[in-house]
PDB file of N, CA and C in Angstrom:
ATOM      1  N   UNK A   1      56.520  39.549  32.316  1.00  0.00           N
ATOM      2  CA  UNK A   1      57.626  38.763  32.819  1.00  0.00           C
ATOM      3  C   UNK A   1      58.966  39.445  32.536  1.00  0.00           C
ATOM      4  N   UNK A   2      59.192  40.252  31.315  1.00  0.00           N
ATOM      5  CA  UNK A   2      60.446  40.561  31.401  1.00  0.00           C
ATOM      6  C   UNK A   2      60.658  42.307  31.941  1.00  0.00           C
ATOM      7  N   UNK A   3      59.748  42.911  32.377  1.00  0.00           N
ATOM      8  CA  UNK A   3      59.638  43.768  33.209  1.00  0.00           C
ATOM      9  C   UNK A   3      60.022  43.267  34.689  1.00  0.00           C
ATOM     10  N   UNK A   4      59.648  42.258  35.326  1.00  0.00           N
ATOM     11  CA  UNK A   4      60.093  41.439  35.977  1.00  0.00           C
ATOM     12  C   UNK A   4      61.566  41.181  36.432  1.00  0.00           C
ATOM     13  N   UNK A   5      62.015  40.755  34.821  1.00  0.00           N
ATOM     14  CA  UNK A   5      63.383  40.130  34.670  1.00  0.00           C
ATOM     15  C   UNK A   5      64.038  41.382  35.246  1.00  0.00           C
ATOM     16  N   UNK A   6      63.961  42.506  34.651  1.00  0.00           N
ATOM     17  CA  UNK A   6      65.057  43.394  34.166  1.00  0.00           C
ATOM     18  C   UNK A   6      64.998  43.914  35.583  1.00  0.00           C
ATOM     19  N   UNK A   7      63.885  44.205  37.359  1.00  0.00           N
ATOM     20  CA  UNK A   7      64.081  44.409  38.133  1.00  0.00           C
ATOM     21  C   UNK A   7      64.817  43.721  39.117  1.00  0.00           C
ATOM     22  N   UNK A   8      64.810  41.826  38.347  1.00  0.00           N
ATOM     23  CA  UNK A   8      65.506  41.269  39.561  1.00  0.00           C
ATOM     24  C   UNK A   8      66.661  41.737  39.595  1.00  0.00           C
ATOM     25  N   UNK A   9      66.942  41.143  40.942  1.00  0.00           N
ATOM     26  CA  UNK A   9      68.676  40.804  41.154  1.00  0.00           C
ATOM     27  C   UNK A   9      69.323  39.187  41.592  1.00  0.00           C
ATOM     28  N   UNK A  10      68.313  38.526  42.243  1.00  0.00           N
ATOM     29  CA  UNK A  10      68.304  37.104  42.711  1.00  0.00           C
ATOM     30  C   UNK A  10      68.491  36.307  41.397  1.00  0.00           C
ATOM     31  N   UNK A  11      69.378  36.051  41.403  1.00  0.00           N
ATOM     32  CA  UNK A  11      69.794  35.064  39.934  1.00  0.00           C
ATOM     33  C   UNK A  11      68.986  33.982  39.752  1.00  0.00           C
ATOM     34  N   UNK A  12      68.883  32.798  40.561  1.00  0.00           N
ATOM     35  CA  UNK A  12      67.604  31.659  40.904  1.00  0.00           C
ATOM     36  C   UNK A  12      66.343  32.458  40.179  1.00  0.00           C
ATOM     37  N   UNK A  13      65.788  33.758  40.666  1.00  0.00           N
ATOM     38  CA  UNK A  13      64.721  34.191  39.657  1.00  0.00           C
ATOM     39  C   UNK A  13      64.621  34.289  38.441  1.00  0.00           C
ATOM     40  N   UNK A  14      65.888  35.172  37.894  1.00  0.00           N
ATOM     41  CA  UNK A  14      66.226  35.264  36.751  1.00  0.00           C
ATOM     42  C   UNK A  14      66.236  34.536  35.717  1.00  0.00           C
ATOM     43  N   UNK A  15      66.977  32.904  36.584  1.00  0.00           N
ATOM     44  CA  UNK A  15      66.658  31.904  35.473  1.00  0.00           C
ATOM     45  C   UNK A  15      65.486  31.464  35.274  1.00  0.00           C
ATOM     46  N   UNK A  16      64.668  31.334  36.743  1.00  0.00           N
ATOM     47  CA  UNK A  16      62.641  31.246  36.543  1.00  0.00           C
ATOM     48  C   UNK A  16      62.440  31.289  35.137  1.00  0.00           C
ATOM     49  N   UNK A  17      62.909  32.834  35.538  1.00  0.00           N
ATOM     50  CA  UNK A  17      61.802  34.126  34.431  1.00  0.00           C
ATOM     51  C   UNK A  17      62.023  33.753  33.004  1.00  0.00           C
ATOM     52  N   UNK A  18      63.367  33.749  32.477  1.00  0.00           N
ATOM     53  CA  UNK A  18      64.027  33.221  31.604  1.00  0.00           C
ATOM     54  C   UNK A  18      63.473  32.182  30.768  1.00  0.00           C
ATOM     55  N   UNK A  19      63.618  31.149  32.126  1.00  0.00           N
ATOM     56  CA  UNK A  19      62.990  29.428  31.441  1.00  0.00           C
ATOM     57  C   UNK A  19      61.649  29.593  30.738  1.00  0.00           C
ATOM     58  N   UNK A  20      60.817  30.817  31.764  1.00  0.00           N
ATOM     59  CA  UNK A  20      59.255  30.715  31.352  1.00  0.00           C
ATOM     60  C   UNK A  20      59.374  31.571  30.048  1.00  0.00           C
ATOM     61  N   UNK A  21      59.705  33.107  29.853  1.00  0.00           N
ATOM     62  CA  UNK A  21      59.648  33.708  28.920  1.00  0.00           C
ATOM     63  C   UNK A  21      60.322  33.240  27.455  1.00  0.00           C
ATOM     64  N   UNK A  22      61.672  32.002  27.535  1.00  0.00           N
ATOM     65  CA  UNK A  22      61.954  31.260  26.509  1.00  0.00           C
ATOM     66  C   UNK A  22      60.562  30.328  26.126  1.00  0.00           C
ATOM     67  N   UNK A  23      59.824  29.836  26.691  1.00  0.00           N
ATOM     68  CA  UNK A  23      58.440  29.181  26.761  1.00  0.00           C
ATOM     69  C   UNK A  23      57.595  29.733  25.925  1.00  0.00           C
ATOM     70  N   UNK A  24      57.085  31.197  26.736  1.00  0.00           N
ATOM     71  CA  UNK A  24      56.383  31.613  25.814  1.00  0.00           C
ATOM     72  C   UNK A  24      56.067  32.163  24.581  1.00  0.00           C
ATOM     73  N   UNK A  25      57.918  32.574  24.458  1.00  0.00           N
ATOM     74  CA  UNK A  25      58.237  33.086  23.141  1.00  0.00           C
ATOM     75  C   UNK A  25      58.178  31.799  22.238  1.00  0.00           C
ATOM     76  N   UNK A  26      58.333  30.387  22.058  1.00  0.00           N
ATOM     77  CA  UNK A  26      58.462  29.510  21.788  1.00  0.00           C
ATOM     78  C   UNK A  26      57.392  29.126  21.057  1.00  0.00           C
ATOM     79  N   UNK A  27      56.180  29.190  22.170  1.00  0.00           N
ATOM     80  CA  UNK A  27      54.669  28.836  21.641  1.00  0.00           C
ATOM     81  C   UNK A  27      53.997  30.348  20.907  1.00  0.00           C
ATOM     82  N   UNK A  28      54.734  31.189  21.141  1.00  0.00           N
ATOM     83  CA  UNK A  28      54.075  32.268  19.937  1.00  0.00           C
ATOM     84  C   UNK A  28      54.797  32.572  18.901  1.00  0.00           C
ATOM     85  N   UNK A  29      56.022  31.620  18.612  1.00  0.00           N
ATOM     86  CA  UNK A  29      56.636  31.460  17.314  1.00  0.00           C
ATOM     87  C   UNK A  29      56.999  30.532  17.059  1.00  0.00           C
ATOM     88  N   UNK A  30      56.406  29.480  16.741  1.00  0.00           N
ATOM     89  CA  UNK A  30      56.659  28.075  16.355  1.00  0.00           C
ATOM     90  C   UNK A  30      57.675  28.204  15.317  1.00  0.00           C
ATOM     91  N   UNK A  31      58.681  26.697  16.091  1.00  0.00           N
ATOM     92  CA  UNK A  31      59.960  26.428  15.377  1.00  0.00           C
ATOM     93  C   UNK A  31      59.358  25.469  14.268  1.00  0.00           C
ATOM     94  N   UNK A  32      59.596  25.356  13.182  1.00  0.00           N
ATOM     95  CA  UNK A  32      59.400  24.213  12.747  1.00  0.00           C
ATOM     96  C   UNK A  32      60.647  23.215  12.051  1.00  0.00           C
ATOM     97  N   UNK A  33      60.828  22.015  11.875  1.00  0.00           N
ATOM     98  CA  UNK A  33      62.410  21.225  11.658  1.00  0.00           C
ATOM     99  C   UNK A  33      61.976  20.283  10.229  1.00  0.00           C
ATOM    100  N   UNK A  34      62.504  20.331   9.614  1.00  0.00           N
ATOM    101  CA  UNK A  34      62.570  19.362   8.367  1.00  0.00           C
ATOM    102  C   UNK A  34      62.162  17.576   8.702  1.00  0.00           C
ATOM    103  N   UNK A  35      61.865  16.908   8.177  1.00  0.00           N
ATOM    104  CA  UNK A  35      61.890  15.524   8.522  1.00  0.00           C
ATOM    105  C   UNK A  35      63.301  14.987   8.602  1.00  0.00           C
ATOM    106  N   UNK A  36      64.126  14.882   7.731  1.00  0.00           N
ATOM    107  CA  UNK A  36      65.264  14.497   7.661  1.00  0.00           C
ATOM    108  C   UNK A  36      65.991  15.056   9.022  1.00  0.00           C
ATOM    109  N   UNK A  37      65.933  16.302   9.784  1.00  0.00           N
ATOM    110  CA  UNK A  37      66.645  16.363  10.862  1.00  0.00           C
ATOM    111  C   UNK A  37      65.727  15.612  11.886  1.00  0.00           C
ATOM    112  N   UNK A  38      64.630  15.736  11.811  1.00  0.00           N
ATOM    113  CA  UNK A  38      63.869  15.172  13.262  1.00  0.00           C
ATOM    114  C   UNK A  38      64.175  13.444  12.995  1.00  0.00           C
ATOM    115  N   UNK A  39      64.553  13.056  11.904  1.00  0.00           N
ATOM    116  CA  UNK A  39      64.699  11.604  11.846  1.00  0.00           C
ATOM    117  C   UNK A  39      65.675  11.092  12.503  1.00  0.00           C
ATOM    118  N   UNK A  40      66.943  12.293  11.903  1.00  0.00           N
ATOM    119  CA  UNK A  40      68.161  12.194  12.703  1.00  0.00           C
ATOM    120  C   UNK A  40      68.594  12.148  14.306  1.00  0.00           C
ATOM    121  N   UNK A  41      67.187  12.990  14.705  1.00  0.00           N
ATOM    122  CA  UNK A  41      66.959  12.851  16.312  1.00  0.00           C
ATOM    123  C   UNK A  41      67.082  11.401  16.755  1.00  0.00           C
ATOM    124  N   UNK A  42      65.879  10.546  16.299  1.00  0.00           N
ATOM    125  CA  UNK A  42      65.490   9.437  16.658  1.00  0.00           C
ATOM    126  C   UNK A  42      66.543   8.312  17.241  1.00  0.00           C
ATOM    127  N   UNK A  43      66.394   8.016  18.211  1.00  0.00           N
ATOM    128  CA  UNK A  43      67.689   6.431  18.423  1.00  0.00           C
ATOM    129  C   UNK A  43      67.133   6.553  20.223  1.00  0.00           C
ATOM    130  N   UNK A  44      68.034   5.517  20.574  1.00  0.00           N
ATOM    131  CA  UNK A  44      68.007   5.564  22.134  1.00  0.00           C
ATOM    132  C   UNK A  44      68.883   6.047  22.627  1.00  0.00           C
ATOM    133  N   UNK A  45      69.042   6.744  23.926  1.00  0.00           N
ATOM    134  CA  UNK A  45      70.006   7.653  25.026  1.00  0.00           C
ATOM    135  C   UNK A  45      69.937   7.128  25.854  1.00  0.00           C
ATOM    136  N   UNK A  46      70.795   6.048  26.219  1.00  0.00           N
ATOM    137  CA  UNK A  46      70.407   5.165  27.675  1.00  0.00           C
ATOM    138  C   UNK A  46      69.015   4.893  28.018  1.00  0.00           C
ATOM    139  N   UNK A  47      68.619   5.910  29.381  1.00  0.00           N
ATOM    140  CA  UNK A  47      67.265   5.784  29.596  1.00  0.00           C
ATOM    141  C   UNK A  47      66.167   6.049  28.792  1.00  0.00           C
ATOM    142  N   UNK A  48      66.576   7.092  27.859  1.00  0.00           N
ATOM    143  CA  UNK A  48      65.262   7.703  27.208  1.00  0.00           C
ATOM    144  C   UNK A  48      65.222   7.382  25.151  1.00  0.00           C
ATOM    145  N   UNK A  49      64.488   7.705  25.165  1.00  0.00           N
ATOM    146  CA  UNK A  49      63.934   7.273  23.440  1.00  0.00           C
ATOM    147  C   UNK A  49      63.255   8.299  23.095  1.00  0.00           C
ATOM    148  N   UNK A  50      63.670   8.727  21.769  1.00  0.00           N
ATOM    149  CA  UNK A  50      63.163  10.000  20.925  1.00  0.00           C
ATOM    150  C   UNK A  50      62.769   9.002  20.002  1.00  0.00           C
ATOM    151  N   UNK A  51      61.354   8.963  19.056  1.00  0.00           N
ATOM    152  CA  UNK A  51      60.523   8.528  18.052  1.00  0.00           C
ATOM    153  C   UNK A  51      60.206   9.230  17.237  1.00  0.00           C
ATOM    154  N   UNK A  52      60.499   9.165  15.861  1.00  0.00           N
ATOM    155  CA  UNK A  52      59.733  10.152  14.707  1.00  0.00           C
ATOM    156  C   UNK A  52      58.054   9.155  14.314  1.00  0.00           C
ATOM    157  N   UNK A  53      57.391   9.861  14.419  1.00  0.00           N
ATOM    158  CA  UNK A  53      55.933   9.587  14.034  1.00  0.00           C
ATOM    159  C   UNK A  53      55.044  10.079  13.767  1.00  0.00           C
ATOM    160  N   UNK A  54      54.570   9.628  12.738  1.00  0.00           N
ATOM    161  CA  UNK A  54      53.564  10.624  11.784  1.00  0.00           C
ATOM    162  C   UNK A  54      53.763  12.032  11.837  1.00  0.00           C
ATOM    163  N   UNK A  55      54.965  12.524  11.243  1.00  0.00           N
ATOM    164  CA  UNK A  55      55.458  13.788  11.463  1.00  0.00           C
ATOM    165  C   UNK A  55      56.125  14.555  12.492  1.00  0.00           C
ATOM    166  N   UNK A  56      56.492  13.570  13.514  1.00  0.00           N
ATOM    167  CA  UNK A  56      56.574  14.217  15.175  1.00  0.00           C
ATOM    168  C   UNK A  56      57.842  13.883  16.097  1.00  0.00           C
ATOM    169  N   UNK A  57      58.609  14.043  16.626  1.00  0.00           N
ATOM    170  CA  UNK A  57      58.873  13.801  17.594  1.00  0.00           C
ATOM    171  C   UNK A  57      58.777  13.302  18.944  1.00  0.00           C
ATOM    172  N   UNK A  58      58.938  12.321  19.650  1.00  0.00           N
ATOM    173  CA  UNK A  58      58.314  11.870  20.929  1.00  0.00           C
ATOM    174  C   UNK A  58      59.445  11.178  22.022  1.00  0.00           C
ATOM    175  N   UNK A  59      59.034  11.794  22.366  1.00  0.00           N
ATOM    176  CA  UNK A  59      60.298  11.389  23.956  1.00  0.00           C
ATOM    177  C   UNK A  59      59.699  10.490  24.974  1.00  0.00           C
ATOM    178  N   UNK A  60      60.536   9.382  25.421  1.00  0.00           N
ATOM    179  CA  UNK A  60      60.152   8.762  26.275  1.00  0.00           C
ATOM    180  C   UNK A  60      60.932   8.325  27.280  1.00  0.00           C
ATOM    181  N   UNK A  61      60.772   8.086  28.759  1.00  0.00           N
ATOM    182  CA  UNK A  61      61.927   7.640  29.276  1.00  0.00           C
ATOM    183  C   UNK A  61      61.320   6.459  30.044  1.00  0.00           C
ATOM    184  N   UNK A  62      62.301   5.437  29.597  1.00  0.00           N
ATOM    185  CA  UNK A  62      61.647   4.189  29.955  1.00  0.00           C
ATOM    186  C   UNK A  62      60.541   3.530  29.996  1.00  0.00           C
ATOM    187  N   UNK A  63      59.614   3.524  31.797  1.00  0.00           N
ATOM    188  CA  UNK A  63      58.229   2.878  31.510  1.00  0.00           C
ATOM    189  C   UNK A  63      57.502   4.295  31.835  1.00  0.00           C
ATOM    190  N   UNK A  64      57.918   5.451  31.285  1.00  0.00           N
ATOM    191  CA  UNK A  64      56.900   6.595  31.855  1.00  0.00           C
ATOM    192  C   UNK A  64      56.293   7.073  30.580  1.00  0.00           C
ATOM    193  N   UNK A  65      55.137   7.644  30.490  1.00  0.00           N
ATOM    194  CA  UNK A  65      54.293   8.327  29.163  1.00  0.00           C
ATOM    195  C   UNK A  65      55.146   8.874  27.839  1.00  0.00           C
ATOM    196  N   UNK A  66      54.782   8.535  26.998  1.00  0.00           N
ATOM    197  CA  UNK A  66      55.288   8.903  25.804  1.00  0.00           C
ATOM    198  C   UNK A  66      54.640  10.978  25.416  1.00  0.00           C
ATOM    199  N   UNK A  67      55.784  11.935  25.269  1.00  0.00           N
ATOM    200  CA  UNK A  67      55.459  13.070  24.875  1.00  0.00           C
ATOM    201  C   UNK A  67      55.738  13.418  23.714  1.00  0.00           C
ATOM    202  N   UNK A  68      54.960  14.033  23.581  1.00  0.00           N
ATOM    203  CA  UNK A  68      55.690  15.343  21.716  1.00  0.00           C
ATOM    204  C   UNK A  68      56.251  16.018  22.179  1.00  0.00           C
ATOM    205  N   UNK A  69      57.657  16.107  21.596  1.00  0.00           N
ATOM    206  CA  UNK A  69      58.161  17.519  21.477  1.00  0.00           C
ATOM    207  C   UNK A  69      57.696  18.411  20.749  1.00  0.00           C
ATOM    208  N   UNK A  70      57.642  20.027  21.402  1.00  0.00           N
ATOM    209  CA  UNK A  70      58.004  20.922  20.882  1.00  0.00           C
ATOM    210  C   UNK A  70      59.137  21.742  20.500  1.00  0.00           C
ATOM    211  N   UNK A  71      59.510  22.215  19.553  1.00  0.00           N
ATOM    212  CA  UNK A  71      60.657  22.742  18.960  1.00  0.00           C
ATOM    213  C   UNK A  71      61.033  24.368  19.767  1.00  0.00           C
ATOM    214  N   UNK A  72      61.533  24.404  20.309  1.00  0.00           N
ATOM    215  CA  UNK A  72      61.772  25.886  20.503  1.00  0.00           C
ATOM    216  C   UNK A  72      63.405  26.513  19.722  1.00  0.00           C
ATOM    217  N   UNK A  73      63.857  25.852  19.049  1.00  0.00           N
ATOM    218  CA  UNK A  73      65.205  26.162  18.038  1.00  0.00           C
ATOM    219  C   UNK A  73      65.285  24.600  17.417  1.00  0.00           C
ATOM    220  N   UNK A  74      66.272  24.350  16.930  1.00  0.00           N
ATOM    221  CA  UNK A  74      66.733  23.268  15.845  1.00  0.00           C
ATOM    222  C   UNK A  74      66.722  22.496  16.576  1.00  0.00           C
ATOM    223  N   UNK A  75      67.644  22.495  18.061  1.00  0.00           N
ATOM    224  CA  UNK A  75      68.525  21.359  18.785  1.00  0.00           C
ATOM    225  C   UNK A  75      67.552  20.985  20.309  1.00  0.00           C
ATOM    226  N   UNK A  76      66.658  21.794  20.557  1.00  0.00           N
ATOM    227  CA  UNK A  76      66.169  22.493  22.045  1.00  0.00           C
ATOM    228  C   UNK A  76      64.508  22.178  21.790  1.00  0.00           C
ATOM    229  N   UNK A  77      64.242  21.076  22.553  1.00  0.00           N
ATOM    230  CA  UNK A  77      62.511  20.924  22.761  1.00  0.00           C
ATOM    231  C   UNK A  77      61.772  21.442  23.972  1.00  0.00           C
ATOM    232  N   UNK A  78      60.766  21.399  23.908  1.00  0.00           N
ATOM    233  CA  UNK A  78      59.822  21.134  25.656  1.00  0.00           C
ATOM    234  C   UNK A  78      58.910  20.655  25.250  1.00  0.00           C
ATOM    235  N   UNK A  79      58.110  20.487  26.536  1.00  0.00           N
ATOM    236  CA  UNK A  79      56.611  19.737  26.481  1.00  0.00           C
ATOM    237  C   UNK A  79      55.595  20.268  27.053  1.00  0.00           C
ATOM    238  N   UNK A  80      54.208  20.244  26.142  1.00  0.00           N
ATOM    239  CA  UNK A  80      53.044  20.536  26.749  1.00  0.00           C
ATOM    240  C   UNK A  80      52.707  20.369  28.275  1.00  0.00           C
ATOM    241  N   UNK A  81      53.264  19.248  28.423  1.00  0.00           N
ATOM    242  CA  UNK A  81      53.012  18.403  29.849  1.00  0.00           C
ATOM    243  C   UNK A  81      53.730  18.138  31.050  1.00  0.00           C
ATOM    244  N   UNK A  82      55.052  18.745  30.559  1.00  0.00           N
ATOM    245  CA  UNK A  82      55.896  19.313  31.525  1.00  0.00           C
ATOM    246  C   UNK A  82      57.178  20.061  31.481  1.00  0.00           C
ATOM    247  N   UNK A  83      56.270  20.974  31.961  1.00  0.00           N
ATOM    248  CA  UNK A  83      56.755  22.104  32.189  1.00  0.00           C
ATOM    249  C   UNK A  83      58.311  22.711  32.529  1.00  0.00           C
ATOM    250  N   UNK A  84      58.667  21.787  33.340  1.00  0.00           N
ATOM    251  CA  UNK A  84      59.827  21.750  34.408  1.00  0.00           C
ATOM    252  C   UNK A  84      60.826  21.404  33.146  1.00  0.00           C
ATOM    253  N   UNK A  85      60.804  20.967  32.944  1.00  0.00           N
ATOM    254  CA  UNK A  85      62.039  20.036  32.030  1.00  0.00           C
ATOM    255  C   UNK A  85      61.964  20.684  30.460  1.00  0.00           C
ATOM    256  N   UNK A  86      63.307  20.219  29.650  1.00  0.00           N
ATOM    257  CA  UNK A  86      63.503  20.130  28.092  1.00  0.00           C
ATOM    258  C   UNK A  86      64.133  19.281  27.961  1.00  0.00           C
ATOM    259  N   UNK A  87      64.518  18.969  26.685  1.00  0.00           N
ATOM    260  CA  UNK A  87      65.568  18.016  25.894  1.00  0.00           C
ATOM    261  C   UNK A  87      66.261  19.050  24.914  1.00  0.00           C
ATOM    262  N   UNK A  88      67.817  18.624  25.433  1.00  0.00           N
ATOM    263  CA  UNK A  88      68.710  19.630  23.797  1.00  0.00           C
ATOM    264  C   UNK A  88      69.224  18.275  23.555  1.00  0.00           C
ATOM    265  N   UNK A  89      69.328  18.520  22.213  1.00  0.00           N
ATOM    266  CA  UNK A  89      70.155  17.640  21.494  1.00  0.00           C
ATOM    267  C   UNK A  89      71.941  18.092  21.171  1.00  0.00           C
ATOM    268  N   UNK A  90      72.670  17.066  21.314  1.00  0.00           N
ATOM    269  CA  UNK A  90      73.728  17.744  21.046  1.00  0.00           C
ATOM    270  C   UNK A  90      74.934  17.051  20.037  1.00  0.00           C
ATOM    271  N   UNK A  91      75.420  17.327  19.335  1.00  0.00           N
ATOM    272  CA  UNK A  91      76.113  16.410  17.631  1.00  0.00           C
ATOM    273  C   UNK A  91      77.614  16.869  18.146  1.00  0.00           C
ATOM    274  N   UNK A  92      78.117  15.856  17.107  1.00  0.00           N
ATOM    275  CA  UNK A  92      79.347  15.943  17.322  1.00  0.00           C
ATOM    276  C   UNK A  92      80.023  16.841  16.253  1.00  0.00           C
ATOM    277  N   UNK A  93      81.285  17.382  16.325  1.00  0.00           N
ATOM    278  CA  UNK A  93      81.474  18.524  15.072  1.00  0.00           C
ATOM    279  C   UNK A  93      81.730  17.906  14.151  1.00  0.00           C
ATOM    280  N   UNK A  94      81.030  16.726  13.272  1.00  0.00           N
ATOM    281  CA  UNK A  94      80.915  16.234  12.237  1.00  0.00           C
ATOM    282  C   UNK A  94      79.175  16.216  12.283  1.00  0.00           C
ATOM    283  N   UNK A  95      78.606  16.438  12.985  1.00  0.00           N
ATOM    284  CA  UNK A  95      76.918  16.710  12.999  1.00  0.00           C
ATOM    285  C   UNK A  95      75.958  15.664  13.247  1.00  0.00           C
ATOM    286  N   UNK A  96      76.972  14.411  13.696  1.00  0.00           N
ATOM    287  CA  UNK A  96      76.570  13.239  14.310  1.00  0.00           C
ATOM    288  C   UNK A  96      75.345  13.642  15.429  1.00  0.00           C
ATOM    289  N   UNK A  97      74.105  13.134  15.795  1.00  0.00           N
ATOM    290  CA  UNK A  97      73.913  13.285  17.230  1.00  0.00           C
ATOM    291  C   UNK A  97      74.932  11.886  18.357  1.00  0.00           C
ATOM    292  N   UNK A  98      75.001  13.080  19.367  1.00  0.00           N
ATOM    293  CA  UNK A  98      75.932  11.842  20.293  1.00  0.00           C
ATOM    294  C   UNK A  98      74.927  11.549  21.567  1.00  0.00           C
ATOM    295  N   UNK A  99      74.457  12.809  22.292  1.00  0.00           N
ATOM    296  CA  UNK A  99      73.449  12.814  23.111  1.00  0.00           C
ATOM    297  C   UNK A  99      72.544  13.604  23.191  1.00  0.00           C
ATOM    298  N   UNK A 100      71.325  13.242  24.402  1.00  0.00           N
ATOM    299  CA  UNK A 100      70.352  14.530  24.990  1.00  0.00           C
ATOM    300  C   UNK A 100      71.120  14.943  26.352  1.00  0.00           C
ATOM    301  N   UNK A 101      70.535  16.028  26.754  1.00  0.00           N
ATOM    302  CA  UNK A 101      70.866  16.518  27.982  1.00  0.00           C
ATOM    303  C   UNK A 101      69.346  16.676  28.377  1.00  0.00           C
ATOM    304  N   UNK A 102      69.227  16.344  29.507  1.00  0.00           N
ATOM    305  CA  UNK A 102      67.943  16.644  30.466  1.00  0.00           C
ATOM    306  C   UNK A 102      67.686  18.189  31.160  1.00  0.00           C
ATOM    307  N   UNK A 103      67.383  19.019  30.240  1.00  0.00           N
ATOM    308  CA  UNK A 103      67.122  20.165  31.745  1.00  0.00           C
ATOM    309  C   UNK A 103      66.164  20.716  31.953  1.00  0.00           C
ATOM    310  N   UNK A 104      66.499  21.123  33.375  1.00  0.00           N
ATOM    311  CA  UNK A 104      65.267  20.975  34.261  1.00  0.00           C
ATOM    312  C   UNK A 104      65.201  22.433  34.646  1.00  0.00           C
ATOM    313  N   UNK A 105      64.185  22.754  35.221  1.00  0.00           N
ATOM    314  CA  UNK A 105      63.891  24.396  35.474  1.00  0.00           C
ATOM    315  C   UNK A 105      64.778  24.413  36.819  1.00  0.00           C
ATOM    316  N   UNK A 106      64.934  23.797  37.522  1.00  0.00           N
ATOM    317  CA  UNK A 106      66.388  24.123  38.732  1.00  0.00           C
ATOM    318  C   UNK A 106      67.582  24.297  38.623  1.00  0.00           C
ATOM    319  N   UNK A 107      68.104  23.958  36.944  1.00  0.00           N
ATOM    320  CA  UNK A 107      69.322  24.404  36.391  1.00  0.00           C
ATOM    321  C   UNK A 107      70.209  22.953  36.642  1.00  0.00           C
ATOM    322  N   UNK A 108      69.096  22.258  36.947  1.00  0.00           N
ATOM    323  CA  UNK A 108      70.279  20.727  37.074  1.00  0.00           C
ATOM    324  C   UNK A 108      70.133  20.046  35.750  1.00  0.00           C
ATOM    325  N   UNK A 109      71.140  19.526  35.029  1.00  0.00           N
ATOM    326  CA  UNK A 109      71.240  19.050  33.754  1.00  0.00           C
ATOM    327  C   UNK A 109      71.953  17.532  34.084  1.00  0.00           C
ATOM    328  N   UNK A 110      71.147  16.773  32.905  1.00  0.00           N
ATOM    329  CA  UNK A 110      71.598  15.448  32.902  1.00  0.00           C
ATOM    330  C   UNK A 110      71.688  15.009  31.257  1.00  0.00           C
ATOM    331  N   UNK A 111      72.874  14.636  31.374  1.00  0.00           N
ATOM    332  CA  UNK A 111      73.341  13.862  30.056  1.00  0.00           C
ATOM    333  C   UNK A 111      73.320  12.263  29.585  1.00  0.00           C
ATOM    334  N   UNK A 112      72.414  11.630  28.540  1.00  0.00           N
ATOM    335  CA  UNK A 112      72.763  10.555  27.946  1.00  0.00           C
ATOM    336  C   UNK A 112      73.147  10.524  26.922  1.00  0.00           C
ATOM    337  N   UNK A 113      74.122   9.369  27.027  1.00  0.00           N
ATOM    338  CA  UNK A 113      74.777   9.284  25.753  1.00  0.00           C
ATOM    339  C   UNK A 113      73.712   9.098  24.725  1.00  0.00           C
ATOM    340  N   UNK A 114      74.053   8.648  23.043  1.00  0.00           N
ATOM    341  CA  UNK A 114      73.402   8.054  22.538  1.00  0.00           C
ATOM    342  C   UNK A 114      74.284   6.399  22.363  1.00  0.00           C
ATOM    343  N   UNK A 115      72.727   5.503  22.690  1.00  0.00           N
ATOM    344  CA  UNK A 115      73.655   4.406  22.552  1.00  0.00           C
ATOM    345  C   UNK A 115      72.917   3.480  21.413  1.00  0.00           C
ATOM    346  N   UNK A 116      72.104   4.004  20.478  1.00  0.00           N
ATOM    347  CA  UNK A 116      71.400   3.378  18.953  1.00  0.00           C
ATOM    348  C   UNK A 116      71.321   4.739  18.391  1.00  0.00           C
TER     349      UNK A 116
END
């Protein structure tokens, strides 16, 4: 893939390649996060809900399936189960979390606040 990268020129690819090769570097070096920060994750974002449980992280949005996150840095998850999408977390410069951002492998990003 990054033999790949380094021939494109089509930017839309680039980020593809990118999204996937951040992926795989991800799952062949597991992040791992303290409890105390993944706790700090936890609350509601408008639509969606992050859960600490039995050691874990879990994202949900509304009435759709509950996932684990995976860690790919401190702030930055994905999921086994889909692919397309992540969750970053993002704090305020006192280290508050305020929201998630939704992004998606098309480069469209969506923000909720935190509102618990």
């Amino acid at each position: 893939m990054e033999n790949l990268l380094d021939k494109t020129t089509d930017e839309d690819r680039k980020f593809t390649l990118e999204w996937y090769i951040a992926s795989l570097e991800a799952s062949l070096n597991p992040v791992s996060l303290d409890e105390e920060t993944m706790k700090s994750y936890a609350g509601v974002y408008g639509p969606r809900t992050i859960s600490f449980e039995s050691g874990a992280l879990y994202y949900q949005r509304e009435d759709r399936p509950k996932y684990k996150m995976i860690p790919m840095a401190e702030d930055l998850f994905m999921f086994d189960e889909i692919d397309y999408f992540r969750i970053k977390i993002i704090k305020d410069d006192s280290g508050q979390v305020v929201e998630v951002r939704g992004l998606y492998d098309s480069g469209r990003v969506d923000v909720s606040p935190r509102s618990t």
